[in-house]
N, C-alpha and C. Protein backbone atom coordinates (compact mmCIF):
# COMPACT_ATOMS: atom_id res chain seq x y z
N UNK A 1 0.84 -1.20 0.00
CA UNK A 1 0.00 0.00 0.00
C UNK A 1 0.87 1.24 0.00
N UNK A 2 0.27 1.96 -0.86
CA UNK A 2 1.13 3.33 -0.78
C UNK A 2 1.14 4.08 0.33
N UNK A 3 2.48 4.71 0.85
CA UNK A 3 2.40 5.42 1.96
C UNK A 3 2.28 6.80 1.69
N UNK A 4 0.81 7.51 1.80
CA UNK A 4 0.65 8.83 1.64
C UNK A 4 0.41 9.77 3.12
N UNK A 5 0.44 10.96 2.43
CA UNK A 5 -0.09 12.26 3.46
C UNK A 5 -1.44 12.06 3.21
N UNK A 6 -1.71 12.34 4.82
CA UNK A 6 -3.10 12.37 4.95
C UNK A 6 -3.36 13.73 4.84
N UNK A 7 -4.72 13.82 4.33
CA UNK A 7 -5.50 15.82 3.68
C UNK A 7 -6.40 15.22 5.33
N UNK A 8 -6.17 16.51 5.96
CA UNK A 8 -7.06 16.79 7.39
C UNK A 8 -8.45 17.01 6.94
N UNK A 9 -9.33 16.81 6.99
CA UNK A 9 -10.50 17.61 6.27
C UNK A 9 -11.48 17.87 8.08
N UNK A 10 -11.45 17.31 8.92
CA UNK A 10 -12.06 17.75 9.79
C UNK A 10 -11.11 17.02 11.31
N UNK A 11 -11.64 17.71 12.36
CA UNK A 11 -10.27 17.37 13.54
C UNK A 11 -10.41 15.65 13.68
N UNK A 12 -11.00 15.00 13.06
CA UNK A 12 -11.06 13.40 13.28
C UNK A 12 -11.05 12.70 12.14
N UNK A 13 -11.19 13.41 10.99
CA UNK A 13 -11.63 12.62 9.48
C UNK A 13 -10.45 12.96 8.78
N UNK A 14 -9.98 12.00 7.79
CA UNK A 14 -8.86 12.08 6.90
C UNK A 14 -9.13 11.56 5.22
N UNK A 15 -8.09 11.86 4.48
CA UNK A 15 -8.41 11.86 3.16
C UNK A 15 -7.30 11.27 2.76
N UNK A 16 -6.59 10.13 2.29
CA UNK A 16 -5.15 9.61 2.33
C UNK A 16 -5.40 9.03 0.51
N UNK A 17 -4.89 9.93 -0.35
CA UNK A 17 -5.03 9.99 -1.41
C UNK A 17 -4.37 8.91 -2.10
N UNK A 18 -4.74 8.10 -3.05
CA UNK A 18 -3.78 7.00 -3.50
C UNK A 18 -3.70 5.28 -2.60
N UNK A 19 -3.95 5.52 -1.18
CA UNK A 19 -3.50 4.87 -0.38
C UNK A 19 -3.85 3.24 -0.35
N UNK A 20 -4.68 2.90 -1.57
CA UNK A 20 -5.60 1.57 -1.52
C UNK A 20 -4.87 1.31 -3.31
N UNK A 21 -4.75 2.15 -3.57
CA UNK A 21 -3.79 1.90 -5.29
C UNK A 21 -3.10 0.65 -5.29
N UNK A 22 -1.78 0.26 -4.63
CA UNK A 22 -1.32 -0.78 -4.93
C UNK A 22 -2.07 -2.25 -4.07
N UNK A 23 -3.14 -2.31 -4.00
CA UNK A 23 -3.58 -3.27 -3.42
C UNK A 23 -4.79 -3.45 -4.60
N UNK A 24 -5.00 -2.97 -5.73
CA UNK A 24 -6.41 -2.42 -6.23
C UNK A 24 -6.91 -3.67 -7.51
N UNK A 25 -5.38 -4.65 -7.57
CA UNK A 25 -6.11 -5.75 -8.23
C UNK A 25 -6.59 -6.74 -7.54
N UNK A 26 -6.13 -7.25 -6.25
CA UNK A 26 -6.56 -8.23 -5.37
C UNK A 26 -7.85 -7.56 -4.71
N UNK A 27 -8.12 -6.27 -4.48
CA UNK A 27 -9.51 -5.61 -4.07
C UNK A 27 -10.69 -5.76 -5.16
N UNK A 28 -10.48 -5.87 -6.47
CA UNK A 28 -11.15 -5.88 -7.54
C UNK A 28 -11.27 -7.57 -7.72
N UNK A 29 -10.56 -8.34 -7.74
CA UNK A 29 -11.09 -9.55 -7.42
C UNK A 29 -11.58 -10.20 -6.55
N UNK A 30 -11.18 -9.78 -5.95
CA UNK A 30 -12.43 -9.81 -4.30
C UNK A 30 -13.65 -9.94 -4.32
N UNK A 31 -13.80 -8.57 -5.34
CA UNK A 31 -15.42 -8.06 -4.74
C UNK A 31 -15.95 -8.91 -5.90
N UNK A 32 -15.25 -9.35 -7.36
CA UNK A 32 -16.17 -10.35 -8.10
C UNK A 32 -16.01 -11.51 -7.13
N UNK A 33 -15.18 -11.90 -6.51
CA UNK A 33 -15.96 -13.34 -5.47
C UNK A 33 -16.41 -13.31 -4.76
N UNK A 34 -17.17 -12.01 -4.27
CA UNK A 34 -18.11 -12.03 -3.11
C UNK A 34 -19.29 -11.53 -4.15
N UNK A 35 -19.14 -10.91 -5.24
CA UNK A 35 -20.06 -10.55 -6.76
C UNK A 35 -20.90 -12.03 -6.26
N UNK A 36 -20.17 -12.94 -7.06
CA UNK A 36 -20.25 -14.30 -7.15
C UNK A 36 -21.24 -15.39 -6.15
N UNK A 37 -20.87 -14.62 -4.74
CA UNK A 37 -21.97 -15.44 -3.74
C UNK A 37 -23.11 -15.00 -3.39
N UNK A 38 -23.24 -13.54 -3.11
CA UNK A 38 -23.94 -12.53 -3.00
C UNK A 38 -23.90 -11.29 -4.07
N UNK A 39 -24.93 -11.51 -4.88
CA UNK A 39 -24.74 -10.60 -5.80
C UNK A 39 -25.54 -9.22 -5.76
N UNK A 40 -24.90 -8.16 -6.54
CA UNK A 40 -25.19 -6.78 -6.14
C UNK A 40 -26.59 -6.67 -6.20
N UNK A 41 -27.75 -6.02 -5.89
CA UNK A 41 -29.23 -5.51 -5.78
C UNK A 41 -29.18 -4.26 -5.80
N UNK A 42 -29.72 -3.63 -5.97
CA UNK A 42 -30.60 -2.25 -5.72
C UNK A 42 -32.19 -2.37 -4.43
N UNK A 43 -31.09 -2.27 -3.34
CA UNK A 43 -31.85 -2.39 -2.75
C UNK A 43 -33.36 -1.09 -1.92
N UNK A 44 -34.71 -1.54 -1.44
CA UNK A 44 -35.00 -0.75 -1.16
C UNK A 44 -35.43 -0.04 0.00
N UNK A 45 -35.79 1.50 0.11
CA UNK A 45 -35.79 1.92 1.27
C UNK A 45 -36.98 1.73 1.78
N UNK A 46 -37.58 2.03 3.39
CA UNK A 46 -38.81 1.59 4.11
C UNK A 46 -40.07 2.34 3.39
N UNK A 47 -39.60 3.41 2.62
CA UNK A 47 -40.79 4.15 2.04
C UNK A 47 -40.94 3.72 0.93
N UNK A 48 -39.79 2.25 -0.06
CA UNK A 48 -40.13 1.61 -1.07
C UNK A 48 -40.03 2.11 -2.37
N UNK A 49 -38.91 3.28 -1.81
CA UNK A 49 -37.79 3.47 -2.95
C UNK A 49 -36.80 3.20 -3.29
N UNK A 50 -36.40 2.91 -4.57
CA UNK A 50 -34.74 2.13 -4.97
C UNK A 50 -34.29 2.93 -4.67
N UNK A 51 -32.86 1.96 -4.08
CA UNK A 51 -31.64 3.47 -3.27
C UNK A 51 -30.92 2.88 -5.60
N UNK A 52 -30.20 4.25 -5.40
CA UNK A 52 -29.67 4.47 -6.57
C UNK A 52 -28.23 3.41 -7.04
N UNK A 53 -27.35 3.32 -5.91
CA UNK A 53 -26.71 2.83 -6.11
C UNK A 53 -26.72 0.95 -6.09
N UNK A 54 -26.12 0.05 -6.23
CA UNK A 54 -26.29 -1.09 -5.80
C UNK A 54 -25.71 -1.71 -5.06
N UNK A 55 -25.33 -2.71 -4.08
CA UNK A 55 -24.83 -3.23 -3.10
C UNK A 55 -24.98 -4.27 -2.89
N UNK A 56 -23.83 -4.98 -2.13
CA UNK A 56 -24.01 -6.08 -1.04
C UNK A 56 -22.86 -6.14 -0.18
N UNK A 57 -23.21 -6.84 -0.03
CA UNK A 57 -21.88 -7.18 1.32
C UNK A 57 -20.63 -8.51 2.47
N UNK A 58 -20.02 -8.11 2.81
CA UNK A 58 -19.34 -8.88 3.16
C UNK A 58 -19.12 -8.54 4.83
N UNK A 59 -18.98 -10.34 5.46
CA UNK A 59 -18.55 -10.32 7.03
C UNK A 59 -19.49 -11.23 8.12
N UNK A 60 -19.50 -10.65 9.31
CA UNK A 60 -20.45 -11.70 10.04
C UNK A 60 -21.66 -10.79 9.93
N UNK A 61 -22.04 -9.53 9.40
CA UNK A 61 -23.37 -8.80 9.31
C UNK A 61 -23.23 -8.38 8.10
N UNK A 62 -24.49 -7.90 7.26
CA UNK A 62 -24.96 -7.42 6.03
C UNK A 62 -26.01 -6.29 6.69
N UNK A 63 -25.74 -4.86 5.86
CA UNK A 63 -26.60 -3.92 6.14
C UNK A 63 -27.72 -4.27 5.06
N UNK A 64 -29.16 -4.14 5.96
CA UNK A 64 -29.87 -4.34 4.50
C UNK A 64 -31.20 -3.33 4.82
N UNK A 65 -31.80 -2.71 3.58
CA UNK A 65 -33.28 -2.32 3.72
C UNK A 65 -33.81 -2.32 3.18
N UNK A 66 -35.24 -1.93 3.95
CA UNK A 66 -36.74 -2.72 2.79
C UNK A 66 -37.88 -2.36 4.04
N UNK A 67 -38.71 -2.71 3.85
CA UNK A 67 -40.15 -2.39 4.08
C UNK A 67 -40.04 -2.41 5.73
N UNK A 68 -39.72 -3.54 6.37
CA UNK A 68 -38.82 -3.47 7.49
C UNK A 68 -38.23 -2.05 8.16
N UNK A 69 -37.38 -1.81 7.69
CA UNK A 69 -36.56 -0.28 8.00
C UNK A 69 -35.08 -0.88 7.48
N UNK A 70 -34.08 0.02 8.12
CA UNK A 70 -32.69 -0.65 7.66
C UNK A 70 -32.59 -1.04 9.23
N UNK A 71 -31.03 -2.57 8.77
CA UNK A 71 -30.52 -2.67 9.72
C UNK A 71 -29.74 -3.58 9.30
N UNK A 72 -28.79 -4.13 10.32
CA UNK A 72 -28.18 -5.51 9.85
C UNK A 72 -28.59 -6.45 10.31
N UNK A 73 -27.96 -8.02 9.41
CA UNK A 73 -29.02 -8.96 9.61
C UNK A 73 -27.47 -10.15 9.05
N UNK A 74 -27.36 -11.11 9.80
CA UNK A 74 -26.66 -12.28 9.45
C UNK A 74 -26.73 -12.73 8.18
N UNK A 75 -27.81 -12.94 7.65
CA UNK A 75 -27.92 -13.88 6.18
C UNK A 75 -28.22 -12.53 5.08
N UNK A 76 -28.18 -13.31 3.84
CA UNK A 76 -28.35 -12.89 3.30
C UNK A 76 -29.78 -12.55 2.67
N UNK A 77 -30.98 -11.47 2.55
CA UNK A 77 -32.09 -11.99 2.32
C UNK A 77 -33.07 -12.51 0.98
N UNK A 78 -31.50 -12.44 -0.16
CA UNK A 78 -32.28 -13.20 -1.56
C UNK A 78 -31.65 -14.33 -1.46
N UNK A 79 -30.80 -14.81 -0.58
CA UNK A 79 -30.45 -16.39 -0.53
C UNK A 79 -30.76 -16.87 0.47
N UNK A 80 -30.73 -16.10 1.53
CA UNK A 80 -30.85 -17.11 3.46
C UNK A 80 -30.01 -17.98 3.08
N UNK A 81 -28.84 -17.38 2.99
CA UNK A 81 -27.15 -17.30 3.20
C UNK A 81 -26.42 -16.93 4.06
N UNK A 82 -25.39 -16.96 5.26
CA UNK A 82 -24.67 -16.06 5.44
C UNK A 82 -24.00 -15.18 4.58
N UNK A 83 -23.32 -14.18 4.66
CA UNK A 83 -22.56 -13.19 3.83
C UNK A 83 -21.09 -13.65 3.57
N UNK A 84 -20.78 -13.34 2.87
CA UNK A 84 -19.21 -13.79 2.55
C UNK A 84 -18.63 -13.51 3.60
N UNK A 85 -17.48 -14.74 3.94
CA UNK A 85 -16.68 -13.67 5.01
C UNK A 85 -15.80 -12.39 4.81
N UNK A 86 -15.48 -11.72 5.53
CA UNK A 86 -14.72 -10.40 5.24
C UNK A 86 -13.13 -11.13 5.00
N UNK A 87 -12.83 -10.66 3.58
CA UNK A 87 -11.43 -10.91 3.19
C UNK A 87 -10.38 -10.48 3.98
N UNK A 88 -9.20 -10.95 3.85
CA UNK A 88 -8.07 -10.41 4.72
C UNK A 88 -7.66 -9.63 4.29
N UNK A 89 -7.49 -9.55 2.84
CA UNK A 89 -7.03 -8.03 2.33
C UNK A 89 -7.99 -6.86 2.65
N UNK A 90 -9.25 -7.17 2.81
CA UNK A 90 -10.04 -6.05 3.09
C UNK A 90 -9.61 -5.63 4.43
N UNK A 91 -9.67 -6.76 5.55
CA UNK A 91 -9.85 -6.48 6.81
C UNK A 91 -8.46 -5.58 7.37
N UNK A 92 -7.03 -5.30 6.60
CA UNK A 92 -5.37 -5.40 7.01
C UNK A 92 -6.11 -4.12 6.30
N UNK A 93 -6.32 -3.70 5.20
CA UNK A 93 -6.22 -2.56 4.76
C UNK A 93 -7.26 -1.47 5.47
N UNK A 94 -8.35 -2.07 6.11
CA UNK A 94 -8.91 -1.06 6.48
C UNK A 94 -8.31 -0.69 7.91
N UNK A 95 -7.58 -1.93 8.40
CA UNK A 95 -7.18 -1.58 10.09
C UNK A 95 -5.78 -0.78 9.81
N UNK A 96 -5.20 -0.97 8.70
CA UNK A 96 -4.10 -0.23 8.81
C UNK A 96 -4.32 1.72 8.20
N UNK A 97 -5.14 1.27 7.04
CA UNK A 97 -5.94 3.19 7.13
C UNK A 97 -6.52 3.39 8.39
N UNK A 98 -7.11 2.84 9.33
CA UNK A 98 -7.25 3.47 10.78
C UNK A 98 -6.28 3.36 11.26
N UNK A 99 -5.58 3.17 11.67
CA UNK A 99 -4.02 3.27 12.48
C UNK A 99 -3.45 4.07 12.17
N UNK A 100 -3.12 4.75 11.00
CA UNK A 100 -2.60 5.26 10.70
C UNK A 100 -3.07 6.87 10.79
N UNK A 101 -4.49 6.74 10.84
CA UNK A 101 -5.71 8.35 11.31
C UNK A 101 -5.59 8.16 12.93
N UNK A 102 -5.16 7.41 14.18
CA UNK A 102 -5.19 7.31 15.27
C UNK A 102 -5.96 6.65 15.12
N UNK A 103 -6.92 5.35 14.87
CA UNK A 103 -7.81 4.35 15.48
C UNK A 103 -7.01 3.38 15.68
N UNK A 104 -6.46 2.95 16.70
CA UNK A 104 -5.65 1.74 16.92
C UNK A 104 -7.06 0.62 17.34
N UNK A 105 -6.51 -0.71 16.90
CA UNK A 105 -7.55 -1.74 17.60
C UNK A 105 -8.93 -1.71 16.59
N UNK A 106 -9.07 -0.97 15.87
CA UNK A 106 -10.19 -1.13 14.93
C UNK A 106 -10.44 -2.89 14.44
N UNK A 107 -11.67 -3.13 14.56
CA UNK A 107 -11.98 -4.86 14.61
C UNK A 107 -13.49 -5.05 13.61
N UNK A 108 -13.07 -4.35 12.31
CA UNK A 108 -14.19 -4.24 11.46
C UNK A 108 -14.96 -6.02 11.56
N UNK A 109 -16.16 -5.46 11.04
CA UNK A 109 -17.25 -6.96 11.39
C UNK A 109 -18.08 -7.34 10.04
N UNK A 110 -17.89 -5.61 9.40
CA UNK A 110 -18.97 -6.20 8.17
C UNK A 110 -18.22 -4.52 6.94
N UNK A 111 -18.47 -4.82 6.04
CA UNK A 111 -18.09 -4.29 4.62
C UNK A 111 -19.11 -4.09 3.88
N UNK A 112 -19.85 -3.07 3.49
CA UNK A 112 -20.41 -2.80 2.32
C UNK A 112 -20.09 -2.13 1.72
N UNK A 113 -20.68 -2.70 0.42
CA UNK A 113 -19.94 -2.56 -0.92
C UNK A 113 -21.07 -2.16 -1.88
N UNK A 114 -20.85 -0.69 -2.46
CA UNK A 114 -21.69 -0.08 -2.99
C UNK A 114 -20.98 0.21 -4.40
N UNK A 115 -21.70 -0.35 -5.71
CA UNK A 115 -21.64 -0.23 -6.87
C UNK A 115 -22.37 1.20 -7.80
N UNK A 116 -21.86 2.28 -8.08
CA UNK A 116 -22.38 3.43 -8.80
C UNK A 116 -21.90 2.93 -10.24
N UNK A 117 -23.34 3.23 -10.86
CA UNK A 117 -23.21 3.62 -12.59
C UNK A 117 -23.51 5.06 -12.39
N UNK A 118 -23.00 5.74 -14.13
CA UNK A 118 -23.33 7.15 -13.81
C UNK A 118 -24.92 7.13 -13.53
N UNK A 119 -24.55 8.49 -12.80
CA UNK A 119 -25.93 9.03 -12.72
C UNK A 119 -26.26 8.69 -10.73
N UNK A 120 -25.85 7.43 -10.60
CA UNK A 120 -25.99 7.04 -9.19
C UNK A 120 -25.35 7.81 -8.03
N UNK A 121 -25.93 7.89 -7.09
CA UNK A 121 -25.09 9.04 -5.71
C UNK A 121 -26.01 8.16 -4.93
N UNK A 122 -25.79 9.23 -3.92
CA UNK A 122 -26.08 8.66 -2.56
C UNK A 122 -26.15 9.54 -1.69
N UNK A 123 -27.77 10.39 -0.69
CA UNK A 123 -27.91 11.69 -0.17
C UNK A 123 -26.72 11.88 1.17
N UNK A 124 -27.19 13.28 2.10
CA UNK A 124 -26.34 12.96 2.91
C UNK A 124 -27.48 12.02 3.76
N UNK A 125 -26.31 11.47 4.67
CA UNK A 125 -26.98 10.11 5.79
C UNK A 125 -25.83 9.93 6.81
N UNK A 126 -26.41 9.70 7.83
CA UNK A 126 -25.33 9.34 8.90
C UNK A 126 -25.35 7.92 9.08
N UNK A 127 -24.45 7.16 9.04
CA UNK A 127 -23.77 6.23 9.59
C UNK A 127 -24.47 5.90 11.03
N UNK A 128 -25.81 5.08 11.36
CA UNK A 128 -26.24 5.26 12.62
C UNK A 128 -26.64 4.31 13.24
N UNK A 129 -26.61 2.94 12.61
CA UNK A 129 -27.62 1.51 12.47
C UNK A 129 -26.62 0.64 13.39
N UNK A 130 -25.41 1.15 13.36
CA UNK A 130 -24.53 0.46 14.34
C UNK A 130 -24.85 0.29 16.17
N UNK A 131 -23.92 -0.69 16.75
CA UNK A 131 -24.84 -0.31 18.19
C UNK A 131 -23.75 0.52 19.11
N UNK A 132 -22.61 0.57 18.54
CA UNK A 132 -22.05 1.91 19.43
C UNK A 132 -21.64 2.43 18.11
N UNK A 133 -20.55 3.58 18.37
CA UNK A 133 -20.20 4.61 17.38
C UNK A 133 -18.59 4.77 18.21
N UNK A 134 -17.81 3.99 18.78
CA UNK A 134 -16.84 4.25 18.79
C UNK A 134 -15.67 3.99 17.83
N UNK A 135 -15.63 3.06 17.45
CA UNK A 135 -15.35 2.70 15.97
C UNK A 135 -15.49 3.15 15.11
N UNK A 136 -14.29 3.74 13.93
CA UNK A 136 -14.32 4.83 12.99
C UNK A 136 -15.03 3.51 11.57
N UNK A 137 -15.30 4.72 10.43
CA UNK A 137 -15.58 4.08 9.28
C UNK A 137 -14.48 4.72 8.90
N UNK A 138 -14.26 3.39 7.80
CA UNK A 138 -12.98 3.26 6.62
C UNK A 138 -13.54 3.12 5.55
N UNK A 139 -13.56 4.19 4.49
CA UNK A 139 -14.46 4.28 3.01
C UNK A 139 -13.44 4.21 2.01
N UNK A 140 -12.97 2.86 0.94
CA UNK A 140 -11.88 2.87 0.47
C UNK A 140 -12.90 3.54 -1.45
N UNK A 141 -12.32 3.88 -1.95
CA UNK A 141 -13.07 3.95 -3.34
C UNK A 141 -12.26 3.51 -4.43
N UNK A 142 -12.88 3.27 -5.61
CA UNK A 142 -12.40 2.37 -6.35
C UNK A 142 -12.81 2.72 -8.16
N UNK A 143 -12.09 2.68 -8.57
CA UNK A 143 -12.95 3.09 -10.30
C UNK A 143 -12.87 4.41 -10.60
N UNK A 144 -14.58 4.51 -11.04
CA UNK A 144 -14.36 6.80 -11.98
C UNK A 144 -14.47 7.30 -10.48
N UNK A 145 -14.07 8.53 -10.32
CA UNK A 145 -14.27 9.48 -10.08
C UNK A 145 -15.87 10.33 -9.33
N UNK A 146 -15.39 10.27 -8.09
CA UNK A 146 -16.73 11.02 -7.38
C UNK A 146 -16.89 12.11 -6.71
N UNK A 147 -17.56 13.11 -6.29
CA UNK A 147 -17.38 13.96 -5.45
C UNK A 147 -18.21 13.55 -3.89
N UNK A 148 -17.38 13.50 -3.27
CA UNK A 148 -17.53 12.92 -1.50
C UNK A 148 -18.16 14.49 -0.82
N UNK A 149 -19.47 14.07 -0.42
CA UNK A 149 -20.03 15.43 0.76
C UNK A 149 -19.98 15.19 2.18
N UNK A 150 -19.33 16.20 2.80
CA UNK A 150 -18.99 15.76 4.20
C UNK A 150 -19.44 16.80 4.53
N UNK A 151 -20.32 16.96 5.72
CA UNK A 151 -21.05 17.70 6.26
C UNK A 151 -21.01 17.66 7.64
N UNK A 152 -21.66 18.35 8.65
CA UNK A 152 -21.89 18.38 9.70
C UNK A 152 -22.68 17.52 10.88
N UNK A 153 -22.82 17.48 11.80
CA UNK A 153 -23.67 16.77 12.71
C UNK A 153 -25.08 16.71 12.51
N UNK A 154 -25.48 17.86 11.93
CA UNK A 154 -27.23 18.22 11.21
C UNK A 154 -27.16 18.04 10.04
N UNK A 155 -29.10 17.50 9.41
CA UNK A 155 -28.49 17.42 8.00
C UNK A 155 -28.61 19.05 7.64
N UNK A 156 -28.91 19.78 7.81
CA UNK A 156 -29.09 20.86 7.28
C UNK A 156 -27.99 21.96 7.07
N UNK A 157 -26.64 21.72 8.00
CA UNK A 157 -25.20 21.91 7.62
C UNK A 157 -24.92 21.65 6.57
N UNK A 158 -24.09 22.53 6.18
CA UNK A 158 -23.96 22.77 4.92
C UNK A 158 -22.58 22.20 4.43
N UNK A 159 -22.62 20.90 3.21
CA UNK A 159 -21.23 20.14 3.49
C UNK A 159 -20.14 20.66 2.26
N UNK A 160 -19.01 20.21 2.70
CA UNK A 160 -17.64 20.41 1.90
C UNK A 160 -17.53 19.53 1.35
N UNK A 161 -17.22 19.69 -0.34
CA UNK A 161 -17.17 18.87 -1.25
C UNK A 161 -15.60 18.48 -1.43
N UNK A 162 -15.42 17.30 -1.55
CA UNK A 162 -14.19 16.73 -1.97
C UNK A 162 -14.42 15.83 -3.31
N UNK A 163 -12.89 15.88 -3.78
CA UNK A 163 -13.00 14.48 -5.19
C UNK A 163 -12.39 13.18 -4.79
N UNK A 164 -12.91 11.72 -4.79
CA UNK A 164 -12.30 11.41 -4.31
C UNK A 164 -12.12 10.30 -6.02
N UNK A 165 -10.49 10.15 -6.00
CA UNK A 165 -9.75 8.72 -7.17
C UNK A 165 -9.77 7.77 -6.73
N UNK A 166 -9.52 7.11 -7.61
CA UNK A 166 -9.59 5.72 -7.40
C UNK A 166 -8.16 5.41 -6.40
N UNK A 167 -8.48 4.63 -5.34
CA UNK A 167 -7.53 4.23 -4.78
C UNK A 167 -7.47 5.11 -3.22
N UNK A 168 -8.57 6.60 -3.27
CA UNK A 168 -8.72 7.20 -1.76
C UNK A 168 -9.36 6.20 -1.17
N UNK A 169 -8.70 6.60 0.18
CA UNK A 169 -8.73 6.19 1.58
C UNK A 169 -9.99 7.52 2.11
N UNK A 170 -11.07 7.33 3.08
CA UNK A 170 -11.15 8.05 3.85
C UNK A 170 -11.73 7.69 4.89
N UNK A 171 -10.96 8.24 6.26
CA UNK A 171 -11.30 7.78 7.48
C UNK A 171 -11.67 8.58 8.10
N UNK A 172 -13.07 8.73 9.34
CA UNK A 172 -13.79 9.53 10.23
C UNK A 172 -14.14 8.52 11.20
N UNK A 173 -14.14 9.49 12.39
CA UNK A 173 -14.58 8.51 13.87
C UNK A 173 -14.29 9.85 14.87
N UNK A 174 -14.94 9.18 16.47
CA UNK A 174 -14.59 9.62 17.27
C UNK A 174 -15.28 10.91 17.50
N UNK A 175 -15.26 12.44 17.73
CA UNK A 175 -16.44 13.41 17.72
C UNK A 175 -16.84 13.36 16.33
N UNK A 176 -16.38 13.27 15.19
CA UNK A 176 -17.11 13.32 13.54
C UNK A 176 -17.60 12.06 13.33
N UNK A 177 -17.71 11.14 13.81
CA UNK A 177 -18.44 9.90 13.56
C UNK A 177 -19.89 9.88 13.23
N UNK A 178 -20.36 10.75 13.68
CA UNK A 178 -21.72 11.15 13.01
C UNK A 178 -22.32 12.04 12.29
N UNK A 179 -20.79 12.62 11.45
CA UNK A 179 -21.45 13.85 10.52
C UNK A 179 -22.30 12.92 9.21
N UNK A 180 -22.87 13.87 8.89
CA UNK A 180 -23.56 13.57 7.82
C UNK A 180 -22.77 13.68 6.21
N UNK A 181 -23.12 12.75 5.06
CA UNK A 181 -22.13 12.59 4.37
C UNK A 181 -22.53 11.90 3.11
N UNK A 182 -22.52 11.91 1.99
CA UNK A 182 -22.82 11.61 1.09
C UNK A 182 -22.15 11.37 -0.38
N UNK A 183 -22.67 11.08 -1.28
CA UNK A 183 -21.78 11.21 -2.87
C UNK A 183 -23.32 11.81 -4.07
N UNK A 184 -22.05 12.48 -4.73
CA UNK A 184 -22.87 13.46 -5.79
C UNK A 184 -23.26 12.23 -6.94
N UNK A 185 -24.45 12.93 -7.59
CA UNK A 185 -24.45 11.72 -8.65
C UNK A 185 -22.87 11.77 -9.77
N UNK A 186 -22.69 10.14 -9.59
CA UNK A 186 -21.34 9.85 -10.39
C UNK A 186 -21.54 10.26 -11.94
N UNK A 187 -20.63 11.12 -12.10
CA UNK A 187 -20.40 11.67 -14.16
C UNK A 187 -20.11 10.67 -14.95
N UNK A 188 -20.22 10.34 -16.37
CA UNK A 188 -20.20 9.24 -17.02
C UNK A 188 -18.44 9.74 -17.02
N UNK A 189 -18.37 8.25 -16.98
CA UNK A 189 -16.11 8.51 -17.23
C UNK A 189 -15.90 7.07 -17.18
N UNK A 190 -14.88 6.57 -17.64
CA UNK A 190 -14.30 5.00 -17.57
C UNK A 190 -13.26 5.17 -17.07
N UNK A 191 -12.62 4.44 -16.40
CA UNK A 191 -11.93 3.65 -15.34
C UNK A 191 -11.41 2.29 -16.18
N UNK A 192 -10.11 2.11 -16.61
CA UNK A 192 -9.37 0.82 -16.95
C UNK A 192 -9.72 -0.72 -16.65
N UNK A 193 -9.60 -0.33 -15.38
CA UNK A 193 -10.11 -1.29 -14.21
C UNK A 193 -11.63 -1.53 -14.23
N UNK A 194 -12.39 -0.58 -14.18
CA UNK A 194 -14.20 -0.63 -14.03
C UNK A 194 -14.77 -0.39 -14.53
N UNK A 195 -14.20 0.01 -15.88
CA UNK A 195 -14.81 0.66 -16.87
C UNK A 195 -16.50 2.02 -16.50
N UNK A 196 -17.32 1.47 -16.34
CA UNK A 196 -17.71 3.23 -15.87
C UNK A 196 -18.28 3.13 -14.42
N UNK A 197 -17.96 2.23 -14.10
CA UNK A 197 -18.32 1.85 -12.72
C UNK A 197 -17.62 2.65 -11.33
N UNK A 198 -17.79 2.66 -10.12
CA UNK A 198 -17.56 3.30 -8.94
C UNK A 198 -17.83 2.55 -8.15
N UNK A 199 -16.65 2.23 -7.21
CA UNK A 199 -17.05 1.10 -6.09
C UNK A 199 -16.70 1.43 -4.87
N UNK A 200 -17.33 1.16 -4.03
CA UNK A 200 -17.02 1.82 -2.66
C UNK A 200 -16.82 0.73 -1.60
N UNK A 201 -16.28 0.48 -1.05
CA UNK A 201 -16.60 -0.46 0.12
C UNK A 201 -16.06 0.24 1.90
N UNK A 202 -16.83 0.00 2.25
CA UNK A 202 -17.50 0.90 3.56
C UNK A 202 -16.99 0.23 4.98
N UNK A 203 -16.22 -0.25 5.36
CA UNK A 203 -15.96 -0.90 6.91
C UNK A 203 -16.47 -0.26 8.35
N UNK A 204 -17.01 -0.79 8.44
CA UNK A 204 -18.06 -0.55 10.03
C UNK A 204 -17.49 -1.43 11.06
N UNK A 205 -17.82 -1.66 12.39
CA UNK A 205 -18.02 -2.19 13.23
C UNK A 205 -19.75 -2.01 13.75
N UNK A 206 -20.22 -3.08 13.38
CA UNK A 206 -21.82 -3.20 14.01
C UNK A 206 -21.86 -3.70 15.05
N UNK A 207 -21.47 -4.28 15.51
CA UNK A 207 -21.74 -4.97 17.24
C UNK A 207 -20.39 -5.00 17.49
């Protein structure tokens, strides 16, 4: 993994540009073998709208929603499966981008993995379904090109736009663990690797 400078963007959140790059073919085959067991959906929200982007996931929990509300849930619910387990390359890379922002001991449990075609984003939302919040999120990105909204504790704060390449790192926890935060809809562009695709994968600690 590349060793970069971290961009400060708030007193707990970091931006470590490049930092997932040399790991980015074994991350890309990954996610087609977890593609493979659990495959991506468009899943929907409690009011029974498609979220834009698509997803699934990896670990001992899967975030999921639908008519229900959101939450996590052991299996999978178009197979009543468990979820893939969380890879080791996933799990080393996200504990070592927290270590390196001050989260020592980070013990991620579950990974989601969110697929953008253009046009797809994602509003702001806080990170909240978890059952504590001491544990930072590690958001690695992957493919075209997005603009990342990081915002405040309210949604109605007004957020700072960043770009994030293929291969950013970004880490928040600790008092910013619950800002609010989002992605702009993704611009049509190709990516070598993903051709027009955008991939995100998200490390939490849920329980």
């Amino acid at each position: 993994m590349t060793q970069t400078v971290q961009k400060i963007i708030s007193e707990h959140s970091f931006i470590m540009p490049g930092f997932a790059t040399m790991e980015e073919n074994t991350l890309l085959t990954t996610i087609e073998q977890i593609e493979a067991q659990a495959p991506f959906r468009q899943m929907s929200t409690p009011r029974g709208f498609k979220m834009a982007a698509q997803m699934t996931n990896c670990g001992d929990w899967g975030w999921v929603t639908d008519r229900r509300g959101y939450r996590y849930q052991q299996t999978d619910p178009e197979t009543g499966r468990a979820w893939p387990e969380l890879p080791d390359s996933f799990k080393q890379l996200a504990q070592k981008a927290a270590s390196l922002c001050g989260f020592d001991g980070f013990e991620p449990d579950v990974c989601l993995i969110n697929r953008y075609q253009p046009g797809a984003g994602m509003g702001l939302h806080q990170d909240k379904d978890e059952k504590d919040f001491s544990a930072p999120i590690v958001s690695v990105s992957l493919g075209v090109p997005a603009i990342f909204l990081f915002g405040g504790h309210e949604r109605r704060d007004k957020p700072e736009h960043y770009l994030l390449q293929h291969g950013d790192v970004v880490v928040w926890g600790n008092h910013d663990r619950l800002r609010f935060h989002g992605i702009q809809p993704v611009k049509l562009a190709h990516h070598p690797l993903t051709g027009q695709y955008r991939y995100n994968l998200t490390f939490r600690r849920a329980f």
